[in-house]
PDB file of N, CA and C in Angstrom:
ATOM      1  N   UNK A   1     123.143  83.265  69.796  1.00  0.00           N
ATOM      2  CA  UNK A   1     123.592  84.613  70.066  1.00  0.00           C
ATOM      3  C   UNK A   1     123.089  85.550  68.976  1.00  0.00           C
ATOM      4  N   UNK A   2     122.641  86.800  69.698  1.00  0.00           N
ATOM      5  CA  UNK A   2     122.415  87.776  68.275  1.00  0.00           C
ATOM      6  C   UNK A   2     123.432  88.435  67.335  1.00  0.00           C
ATOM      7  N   UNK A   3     122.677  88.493  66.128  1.00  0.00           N
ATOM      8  CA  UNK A   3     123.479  89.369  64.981  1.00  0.00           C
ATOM      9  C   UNK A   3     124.145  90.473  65.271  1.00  0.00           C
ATOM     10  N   UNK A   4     123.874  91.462  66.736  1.00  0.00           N
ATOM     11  CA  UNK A   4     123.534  92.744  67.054  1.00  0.00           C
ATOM     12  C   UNK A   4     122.937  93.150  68.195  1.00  0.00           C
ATOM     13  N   UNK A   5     123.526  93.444  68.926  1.00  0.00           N
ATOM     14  CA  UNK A   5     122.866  94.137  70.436  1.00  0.00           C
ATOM     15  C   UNK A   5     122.330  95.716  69.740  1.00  0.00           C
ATOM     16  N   UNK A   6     120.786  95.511  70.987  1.00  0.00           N
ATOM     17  CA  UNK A   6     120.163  96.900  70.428  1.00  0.00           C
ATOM     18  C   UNK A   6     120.932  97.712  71.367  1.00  0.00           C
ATOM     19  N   UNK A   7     120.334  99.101  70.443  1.00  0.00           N
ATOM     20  CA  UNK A   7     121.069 100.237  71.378  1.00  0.00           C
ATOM     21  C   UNK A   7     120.317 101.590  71.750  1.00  0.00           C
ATOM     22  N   UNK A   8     120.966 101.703  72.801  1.00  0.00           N
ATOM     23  CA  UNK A   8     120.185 102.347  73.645  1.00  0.00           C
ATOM     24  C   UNK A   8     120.356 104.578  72.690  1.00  0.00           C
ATOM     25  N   UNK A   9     119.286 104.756  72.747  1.00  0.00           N
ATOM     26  CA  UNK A   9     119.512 106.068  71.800  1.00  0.00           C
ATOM     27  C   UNK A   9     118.923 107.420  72.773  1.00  0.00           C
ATOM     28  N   UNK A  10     117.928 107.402  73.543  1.00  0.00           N
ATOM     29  CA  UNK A  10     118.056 108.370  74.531  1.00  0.00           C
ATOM     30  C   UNK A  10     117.254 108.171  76.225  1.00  0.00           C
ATOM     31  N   UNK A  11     117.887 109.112  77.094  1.00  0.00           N
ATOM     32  CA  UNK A  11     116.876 108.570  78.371  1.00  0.00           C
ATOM     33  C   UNK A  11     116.440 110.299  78.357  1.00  0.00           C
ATOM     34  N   UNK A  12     114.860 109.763  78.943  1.00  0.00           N
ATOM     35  CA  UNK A  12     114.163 111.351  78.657  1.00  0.00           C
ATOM     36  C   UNK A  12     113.571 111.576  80.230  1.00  0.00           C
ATOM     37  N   UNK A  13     114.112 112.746  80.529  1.00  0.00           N
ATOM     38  CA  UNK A  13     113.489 113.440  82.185  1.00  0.00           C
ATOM     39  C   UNK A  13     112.444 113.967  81.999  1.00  0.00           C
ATOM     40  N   UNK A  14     112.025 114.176  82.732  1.00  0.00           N
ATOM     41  CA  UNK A  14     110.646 115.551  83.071  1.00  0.00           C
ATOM     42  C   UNK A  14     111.283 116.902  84.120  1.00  0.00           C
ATOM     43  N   UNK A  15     111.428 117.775  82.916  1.00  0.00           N
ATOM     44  CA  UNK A  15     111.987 118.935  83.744  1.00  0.00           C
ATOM     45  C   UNK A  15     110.801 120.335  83.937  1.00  0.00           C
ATOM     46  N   UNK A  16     111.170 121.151  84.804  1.00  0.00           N
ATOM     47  CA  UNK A  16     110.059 122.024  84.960  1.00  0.00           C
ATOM     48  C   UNK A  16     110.352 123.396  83.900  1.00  0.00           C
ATOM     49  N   UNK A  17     111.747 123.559  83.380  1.00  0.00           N
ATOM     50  CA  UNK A  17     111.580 124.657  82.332  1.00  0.00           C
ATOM     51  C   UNK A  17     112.344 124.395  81.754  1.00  0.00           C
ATOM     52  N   UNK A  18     112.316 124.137  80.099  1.00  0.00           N
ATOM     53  CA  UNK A  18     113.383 123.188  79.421  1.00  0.00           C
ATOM     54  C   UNK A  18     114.632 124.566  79.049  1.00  0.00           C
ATOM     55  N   UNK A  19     114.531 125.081  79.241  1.00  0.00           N
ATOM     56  CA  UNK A  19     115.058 126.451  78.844  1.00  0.00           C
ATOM     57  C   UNK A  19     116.652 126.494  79.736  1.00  0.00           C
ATOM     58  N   UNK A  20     115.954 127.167  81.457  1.00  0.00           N
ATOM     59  CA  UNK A  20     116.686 126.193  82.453  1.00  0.00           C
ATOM     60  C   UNK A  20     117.490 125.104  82.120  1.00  0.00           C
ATOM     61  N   UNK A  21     116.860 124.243  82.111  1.00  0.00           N
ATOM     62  CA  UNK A  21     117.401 122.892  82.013  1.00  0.00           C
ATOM     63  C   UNK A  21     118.340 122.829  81.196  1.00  0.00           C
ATOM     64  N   UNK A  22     118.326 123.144  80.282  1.00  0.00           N
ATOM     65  CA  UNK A  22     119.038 123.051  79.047  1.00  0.00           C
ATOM     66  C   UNK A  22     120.440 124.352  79.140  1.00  0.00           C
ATOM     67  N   UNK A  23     120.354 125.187  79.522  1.00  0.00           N
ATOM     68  CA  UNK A  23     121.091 126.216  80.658  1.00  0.00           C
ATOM     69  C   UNK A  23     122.321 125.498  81.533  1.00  0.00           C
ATOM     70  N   UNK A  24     121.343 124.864  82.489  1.00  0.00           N
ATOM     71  CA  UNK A  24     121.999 123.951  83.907  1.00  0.00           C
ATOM     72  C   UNK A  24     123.048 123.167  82.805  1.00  0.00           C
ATOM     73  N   UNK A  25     122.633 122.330  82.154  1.00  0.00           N
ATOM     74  CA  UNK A  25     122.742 121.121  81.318  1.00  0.00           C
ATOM     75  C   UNK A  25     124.300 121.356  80.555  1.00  0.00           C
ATOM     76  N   UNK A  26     124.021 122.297  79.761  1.00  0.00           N
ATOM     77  CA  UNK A  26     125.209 122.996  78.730  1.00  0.00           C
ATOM     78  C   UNK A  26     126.464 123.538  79.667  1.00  0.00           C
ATOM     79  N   UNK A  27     125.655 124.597  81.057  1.00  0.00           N
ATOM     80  CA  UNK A  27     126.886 124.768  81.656  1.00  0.00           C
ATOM     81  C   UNK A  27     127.730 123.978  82.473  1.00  0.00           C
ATOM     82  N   UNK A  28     127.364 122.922  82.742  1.00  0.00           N
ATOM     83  CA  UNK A  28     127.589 121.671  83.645  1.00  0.00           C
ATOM     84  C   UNK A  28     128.568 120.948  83.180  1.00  0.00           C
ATOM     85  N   UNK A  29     128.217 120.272  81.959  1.00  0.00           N
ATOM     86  CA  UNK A  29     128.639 119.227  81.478  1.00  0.00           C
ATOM     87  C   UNK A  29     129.238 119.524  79.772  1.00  0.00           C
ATOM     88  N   UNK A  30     129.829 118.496  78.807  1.00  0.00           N
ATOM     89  CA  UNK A  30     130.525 118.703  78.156  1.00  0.00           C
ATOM     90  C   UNK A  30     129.659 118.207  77.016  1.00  0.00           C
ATOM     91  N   UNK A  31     128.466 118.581  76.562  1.00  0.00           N
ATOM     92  CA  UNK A  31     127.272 118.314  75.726  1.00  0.00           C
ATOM     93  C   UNK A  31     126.877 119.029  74.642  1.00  0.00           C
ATOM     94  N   UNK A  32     126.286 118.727  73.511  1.00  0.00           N
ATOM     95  CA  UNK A  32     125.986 119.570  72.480  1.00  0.00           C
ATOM     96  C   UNK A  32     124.532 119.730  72.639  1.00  0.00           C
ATOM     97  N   UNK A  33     123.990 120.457  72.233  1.00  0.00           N
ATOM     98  CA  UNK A  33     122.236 120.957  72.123  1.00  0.00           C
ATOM     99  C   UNK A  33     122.155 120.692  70.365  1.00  0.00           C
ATOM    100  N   UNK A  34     121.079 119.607  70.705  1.00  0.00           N
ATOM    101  CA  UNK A  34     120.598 118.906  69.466  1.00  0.00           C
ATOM    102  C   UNK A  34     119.484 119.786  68.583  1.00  0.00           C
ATOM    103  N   UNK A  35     118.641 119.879  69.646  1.00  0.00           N
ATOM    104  CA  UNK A  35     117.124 120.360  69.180  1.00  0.00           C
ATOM    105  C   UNK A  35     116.652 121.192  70.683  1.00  0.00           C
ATOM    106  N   UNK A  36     116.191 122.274  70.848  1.00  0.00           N
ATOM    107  CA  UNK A  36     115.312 122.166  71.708  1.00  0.00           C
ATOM    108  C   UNK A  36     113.891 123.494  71.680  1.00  0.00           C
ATOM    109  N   UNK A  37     112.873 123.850  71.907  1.00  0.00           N
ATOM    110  CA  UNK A  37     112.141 124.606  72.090  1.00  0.00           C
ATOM    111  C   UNK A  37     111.443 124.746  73.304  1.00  0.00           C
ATOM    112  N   UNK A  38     109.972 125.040  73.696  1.00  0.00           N
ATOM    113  CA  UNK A  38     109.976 125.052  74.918  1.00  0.00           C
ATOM    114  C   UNK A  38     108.881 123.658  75.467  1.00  0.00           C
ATOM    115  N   UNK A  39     108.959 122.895  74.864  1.00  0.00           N
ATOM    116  CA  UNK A  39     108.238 121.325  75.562  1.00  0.00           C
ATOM    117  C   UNK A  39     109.257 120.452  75.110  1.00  0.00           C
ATOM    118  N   UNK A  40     110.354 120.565  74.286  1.00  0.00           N
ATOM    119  CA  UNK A  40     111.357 119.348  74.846  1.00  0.00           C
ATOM    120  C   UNK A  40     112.808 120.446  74.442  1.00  0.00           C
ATOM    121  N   UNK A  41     113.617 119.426  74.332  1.00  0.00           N
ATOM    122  CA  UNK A  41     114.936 119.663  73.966  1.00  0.00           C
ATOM    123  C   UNK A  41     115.618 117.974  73.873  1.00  0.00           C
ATOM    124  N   UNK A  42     116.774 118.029  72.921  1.00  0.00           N
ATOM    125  CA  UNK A  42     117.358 116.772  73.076  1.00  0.00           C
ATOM    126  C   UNK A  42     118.836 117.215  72.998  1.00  0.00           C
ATOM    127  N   UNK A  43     119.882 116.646  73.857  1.00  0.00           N
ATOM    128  CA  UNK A  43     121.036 116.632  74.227  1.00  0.00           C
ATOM    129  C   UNK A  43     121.919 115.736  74.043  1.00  0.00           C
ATOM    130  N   UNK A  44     123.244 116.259  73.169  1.00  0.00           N
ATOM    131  CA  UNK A  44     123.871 115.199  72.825  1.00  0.00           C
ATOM    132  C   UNK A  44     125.521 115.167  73.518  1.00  0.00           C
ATOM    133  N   UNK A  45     125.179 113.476  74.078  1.00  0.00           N
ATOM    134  CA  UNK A  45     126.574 113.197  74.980  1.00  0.00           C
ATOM    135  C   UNK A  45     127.357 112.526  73.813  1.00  0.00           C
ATOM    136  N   UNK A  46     128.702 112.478  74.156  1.00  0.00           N
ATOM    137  CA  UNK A  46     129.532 111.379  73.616  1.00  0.00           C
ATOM    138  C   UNK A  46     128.934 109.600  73.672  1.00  0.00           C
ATOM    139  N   UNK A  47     128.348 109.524  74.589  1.00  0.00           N
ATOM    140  CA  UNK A  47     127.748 107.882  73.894  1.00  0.00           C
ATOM    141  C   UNK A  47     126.048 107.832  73.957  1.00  0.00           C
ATOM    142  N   UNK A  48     125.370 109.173  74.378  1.00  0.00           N
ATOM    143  CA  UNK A  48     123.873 108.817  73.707  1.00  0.00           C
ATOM    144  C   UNK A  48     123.463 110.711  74.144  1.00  0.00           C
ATOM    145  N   UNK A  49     122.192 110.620  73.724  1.00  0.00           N
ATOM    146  CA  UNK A  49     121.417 111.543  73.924  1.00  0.00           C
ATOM    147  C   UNK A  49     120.552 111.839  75.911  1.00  0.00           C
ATOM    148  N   UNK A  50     120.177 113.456  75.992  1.00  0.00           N
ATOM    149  CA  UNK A  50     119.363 113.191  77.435  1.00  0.00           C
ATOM    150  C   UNK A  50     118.425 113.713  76.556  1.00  0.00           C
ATOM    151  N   UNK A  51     117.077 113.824  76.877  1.00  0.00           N
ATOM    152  CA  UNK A  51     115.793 113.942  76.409  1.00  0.00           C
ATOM    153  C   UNK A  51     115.132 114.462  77.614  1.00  0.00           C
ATOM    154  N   UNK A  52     115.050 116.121  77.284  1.00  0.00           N
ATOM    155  CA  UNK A  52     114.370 117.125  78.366  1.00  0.00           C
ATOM    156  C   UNK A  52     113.005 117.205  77.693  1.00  0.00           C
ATOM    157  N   UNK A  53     111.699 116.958  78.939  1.00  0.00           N
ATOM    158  CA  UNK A  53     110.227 117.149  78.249  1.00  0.00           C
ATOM    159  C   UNK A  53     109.838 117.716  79.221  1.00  0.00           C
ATOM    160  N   UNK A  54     108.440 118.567  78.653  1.00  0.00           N
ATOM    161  CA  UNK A  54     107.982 118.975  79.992  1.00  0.00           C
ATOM    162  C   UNK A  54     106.900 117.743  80.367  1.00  0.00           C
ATOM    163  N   UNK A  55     106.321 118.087  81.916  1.00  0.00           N
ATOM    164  CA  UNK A  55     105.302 116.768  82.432  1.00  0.00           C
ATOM    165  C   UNK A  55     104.320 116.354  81.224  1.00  0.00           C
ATOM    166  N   UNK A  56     103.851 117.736  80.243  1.00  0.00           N
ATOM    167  CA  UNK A  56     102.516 117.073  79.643  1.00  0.00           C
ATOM    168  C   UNK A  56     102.810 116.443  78.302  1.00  0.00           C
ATOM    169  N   UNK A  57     104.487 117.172  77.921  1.00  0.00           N
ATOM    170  CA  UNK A  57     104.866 115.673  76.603  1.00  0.00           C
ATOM    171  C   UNK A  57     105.370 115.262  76.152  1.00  0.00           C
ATOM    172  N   UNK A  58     105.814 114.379  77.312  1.00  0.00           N
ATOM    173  CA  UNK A  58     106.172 113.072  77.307  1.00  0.00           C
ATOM    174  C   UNK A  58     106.692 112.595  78.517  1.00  0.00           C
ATOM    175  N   UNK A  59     106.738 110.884  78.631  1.00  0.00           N
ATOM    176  CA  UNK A  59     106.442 110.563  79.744  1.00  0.00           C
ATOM    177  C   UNK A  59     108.063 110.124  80.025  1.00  0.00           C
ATOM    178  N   UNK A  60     108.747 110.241  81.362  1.00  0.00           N
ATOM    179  CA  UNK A  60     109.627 109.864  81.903  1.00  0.00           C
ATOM    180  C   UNK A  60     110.260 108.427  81.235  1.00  0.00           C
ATOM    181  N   UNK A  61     111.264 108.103  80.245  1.00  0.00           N
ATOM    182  CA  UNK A  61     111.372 106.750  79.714  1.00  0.00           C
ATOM    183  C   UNK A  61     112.836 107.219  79.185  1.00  0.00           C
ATOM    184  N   UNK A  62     113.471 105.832  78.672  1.00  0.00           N
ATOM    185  CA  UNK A  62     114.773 105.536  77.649  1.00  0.00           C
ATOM    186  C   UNK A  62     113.890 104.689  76.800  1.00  0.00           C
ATOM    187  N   UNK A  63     115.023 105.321  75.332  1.00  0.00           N
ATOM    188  CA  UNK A  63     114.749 105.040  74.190  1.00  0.00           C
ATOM    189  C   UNK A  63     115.448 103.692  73.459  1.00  0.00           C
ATOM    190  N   UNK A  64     115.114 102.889  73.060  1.00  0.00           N
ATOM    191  CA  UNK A  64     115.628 101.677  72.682  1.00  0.00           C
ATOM    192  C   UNK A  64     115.501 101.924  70.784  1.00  0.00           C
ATOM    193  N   UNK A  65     117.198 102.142  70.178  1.00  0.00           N
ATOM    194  CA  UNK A  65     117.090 102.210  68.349  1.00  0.00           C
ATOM    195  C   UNK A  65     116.486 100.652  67.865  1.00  0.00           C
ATOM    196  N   UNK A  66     115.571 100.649  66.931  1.00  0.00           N
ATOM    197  CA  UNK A  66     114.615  99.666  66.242  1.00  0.00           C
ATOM    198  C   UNK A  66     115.885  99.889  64.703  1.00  0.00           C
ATOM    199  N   UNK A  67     115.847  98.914  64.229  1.00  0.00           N
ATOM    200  CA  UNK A  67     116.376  98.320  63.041  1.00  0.00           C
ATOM    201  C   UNK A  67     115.250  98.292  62.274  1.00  0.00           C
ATOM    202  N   UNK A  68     114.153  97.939  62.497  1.00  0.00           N
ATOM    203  CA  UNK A  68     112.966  97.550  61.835  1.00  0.00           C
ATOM    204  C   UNK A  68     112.202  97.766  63.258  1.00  0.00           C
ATOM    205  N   UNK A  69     111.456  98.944  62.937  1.00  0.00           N
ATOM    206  CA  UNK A  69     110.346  98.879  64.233  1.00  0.00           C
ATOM    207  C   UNK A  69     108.906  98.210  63.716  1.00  0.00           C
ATOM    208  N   UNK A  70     109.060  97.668  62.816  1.00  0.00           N
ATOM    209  CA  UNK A  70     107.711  96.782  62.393  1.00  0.00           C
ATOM    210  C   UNK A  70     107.711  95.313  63.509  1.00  0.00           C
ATOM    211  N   UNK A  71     108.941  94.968  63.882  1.00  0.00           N
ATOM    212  CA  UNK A  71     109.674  93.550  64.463  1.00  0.00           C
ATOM    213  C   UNK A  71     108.636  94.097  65.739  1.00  0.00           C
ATOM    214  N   UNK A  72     108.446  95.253  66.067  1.00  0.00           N
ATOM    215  CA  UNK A  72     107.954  95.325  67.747  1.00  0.00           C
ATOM    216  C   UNK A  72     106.900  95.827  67.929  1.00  0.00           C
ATOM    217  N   UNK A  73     105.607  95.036  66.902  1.00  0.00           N
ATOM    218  CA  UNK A  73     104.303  95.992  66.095  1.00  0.00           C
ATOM    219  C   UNK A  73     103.809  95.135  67.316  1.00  0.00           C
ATOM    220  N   UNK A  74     104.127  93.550  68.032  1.00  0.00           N
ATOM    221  CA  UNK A  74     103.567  92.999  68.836  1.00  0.00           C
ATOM    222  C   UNK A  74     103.275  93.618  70.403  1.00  0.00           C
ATOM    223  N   UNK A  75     104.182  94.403  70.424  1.00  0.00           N
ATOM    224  CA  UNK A  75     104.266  94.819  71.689  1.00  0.00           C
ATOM    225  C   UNK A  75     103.381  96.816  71.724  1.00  0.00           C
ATOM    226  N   UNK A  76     102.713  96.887  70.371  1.00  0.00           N
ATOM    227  CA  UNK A  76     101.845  98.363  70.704  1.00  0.00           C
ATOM    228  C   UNK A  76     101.841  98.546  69.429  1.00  0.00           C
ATOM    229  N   UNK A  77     101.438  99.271  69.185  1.00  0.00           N
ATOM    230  CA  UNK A  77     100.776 100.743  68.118  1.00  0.00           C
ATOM    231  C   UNK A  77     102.118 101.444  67.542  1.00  0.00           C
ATOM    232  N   UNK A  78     102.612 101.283  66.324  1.00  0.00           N
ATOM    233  CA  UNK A  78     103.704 102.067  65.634  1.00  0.00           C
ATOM    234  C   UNK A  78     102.911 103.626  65.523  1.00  0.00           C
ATOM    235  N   UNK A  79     103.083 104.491  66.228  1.00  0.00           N
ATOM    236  CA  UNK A  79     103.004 106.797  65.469  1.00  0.00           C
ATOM    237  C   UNK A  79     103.951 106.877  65.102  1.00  0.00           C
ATOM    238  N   UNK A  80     104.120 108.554  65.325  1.00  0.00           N
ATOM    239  CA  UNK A  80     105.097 109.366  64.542  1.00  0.00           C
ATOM    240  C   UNK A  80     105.313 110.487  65.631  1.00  0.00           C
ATOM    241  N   UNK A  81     106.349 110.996  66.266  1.00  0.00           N
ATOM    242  CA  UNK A  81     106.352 112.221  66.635  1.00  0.00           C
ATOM    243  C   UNK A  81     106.627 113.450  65.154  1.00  0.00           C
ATOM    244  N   UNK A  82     106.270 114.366  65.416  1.00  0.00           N
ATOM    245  CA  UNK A  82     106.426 115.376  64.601  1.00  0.00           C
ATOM    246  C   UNK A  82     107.249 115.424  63.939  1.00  0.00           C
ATOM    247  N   UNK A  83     108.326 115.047  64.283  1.00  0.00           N
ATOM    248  CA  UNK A  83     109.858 115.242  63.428  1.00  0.00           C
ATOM    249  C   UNK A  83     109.723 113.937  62.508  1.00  0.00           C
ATOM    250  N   UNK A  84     108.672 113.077  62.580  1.00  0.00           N
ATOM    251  CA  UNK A  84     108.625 111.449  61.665  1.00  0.00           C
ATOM    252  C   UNK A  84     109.451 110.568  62.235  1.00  0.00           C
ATOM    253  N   UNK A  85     109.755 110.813  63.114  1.00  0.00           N
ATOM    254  CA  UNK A  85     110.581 109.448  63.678  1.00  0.00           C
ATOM    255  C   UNK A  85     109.262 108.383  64.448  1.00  0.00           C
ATOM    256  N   UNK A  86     109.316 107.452  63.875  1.00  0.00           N
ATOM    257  CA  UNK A  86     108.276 106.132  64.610  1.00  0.00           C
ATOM    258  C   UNK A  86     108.758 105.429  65.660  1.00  0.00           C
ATOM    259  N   UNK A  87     107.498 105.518  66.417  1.00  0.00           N
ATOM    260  CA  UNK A  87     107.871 105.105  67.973  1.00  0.00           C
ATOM    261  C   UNK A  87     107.021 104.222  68.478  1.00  0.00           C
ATOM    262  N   UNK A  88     107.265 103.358  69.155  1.00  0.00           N
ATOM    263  CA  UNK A  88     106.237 102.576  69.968  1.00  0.00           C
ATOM    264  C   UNK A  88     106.160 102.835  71.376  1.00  0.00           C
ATOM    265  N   UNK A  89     105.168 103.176  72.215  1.00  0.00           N
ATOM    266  CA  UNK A  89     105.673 103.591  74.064  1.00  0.00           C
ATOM    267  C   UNK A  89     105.163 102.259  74.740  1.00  0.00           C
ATOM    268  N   UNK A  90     105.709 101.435  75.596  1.00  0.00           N
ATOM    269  CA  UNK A  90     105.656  99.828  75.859  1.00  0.00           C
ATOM    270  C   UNK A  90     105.823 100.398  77.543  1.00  0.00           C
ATOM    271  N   UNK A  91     105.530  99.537  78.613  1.00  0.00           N
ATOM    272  CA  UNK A  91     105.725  99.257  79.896  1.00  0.00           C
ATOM    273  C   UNK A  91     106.181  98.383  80.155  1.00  0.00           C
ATOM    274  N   UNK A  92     107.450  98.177  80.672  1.00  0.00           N
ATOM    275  CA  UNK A  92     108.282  96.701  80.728  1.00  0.00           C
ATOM    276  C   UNK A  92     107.058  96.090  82.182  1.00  0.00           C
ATOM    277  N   UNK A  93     107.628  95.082  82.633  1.00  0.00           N
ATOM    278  CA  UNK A  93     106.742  94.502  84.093  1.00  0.00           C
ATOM    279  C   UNK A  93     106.982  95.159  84.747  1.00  0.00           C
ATOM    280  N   UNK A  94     108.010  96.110  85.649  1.00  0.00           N
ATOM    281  CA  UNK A  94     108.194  96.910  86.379  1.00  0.00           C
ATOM    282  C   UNK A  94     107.386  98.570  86.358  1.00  0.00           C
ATOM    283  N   UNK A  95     106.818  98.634  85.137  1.00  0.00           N
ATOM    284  CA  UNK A  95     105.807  99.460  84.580  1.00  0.00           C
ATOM    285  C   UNK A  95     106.716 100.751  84.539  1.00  0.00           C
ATOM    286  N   UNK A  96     107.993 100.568  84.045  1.00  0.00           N
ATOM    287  CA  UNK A  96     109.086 101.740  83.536  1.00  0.00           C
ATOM    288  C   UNK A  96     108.563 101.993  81.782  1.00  0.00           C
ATOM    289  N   UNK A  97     108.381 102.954  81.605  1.00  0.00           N
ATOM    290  CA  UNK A  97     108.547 103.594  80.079  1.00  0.00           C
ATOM    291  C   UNK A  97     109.050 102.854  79.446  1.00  0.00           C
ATOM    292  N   UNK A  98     109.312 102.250  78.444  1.00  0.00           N
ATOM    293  CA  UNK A  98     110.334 102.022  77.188  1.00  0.00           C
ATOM    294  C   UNK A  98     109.657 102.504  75.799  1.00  0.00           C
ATOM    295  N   UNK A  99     110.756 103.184  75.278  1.00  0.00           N
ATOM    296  CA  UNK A  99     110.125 103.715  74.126  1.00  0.00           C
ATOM    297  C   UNK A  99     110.989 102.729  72.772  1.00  0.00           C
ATOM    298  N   UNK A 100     110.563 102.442  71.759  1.00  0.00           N
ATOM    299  CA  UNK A 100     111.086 102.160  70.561  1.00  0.00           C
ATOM    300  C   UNK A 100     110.891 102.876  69.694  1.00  0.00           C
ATOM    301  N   UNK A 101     112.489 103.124  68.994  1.00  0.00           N
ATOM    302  CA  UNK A 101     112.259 104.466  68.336  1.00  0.00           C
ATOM    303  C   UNK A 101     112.566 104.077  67.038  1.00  0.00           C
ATOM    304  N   UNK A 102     112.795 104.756  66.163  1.00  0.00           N
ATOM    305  CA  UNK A 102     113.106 104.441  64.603  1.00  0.00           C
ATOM    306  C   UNK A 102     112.700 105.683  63.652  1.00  0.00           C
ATOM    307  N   UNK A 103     113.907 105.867  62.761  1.00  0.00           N
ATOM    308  CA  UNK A 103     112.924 107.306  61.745  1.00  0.00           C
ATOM    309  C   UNK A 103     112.748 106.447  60.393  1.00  0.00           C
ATOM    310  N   UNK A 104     112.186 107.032  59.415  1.00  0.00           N
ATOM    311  CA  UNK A 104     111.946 106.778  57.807  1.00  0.00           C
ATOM    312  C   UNK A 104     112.624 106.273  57.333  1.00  0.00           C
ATOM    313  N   UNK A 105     113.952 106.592  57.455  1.00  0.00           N
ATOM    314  CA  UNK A 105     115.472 105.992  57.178  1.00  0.00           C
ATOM    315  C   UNK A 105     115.824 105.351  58.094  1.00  0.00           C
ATOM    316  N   UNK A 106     116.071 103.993  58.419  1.00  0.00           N
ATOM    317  CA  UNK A 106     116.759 103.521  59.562  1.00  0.00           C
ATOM    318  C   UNK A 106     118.039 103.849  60.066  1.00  0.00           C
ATOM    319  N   UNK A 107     118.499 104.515  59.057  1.00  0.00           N
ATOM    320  CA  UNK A 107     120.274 104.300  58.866  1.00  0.00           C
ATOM    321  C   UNK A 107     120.620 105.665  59.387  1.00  0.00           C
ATOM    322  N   UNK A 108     119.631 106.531  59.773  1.00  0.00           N
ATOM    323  CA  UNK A 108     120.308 108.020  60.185  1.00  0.00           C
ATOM    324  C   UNK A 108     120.377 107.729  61.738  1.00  0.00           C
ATOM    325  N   UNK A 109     119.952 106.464  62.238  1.00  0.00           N
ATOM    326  CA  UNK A 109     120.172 106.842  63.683  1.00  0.00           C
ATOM    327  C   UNK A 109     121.418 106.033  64.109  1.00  0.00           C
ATOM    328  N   UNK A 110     121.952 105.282  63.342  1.00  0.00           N
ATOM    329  CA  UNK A 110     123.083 104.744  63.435  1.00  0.00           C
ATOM    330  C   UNK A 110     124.339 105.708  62.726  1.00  0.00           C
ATOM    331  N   UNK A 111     123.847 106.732  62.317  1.00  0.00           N
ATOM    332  CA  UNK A 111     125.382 107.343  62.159  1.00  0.00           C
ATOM    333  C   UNK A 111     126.227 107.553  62.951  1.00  0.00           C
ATOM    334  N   UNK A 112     125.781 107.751  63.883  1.00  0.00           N
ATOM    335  CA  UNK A 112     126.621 108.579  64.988  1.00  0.00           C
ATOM    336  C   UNK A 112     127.534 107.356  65.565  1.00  0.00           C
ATOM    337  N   UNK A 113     127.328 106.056  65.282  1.00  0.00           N
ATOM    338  CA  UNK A 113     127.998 104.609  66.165  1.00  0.00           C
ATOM    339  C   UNK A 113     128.736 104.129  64.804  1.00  0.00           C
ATOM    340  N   UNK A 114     128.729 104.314  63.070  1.00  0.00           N
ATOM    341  CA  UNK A 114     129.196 104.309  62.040  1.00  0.00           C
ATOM    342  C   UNK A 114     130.930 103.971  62.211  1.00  0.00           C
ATOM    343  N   UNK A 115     131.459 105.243  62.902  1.00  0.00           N
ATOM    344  CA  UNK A 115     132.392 105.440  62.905  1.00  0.00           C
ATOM    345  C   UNK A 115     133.714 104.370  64.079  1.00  0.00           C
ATOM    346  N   UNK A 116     132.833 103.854  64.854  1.00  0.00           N
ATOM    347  CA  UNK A 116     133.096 102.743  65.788  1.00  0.00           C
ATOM    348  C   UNK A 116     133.471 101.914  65.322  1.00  0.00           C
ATOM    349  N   UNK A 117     132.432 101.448  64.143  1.00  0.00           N
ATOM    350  CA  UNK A 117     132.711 100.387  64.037  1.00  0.00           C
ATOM    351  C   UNK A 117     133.836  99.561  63.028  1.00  0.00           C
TER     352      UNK A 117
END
């Protein structure tokens, strides 16, 4: 059995105006606005994030938190999105998105689950 179940940190749509979206989104539902400009936005629920992009960046996927994203160097190419968080983009067999995510600090993406535990 594992030390630790991974966890799931965001699922990302393809919307046509993140602006909108993020509009619809806030008035709808009971969510905080993390980040957003006009090619993404990120949205924060009580147990994870939504991840608004437009079509050209980024691709329709959920985000899987890395402890060590070096552990999943087998499965692609470690970047960086802009903000420095390191990511790997993988195709399970069903050829769905999965992203592995991770920033500089491992430990800032587990704050938010800190208090759980």
């Amino acid at each position: 059995m594992a030390d630790y179940l991974d966890r799931l940190h965001h699922v990302a749509i393809q919307v046509e105006d993140i602006q909108e979206s993020v509009k619809w989104y806030t008035n709808n539902f009971s969510c905080e606005v993390e980040y957003h400009d006009n090619t993404w936005a990120m949205i924060q629920f009580e147990n994870t994030c939504l991840a608004l992009t437009t079509k050209n960046e980024h691709p329709s996927h959920f985000a899987i938190e890395a402890r060590d994203i070096s552990e999943y160097q087998h499965l692609g190419d470690i970047d960086k999105h802009r903000d420095d968080t390191k990511f790997i983009y993988v195709n399970d067999p069903s050829h769905n998105t999965v992203e592995i995510i991770s920033e500089e600090d491992d430990d800032e993406l587990f704050i938010l689950y800190d208090d759980e535990e």
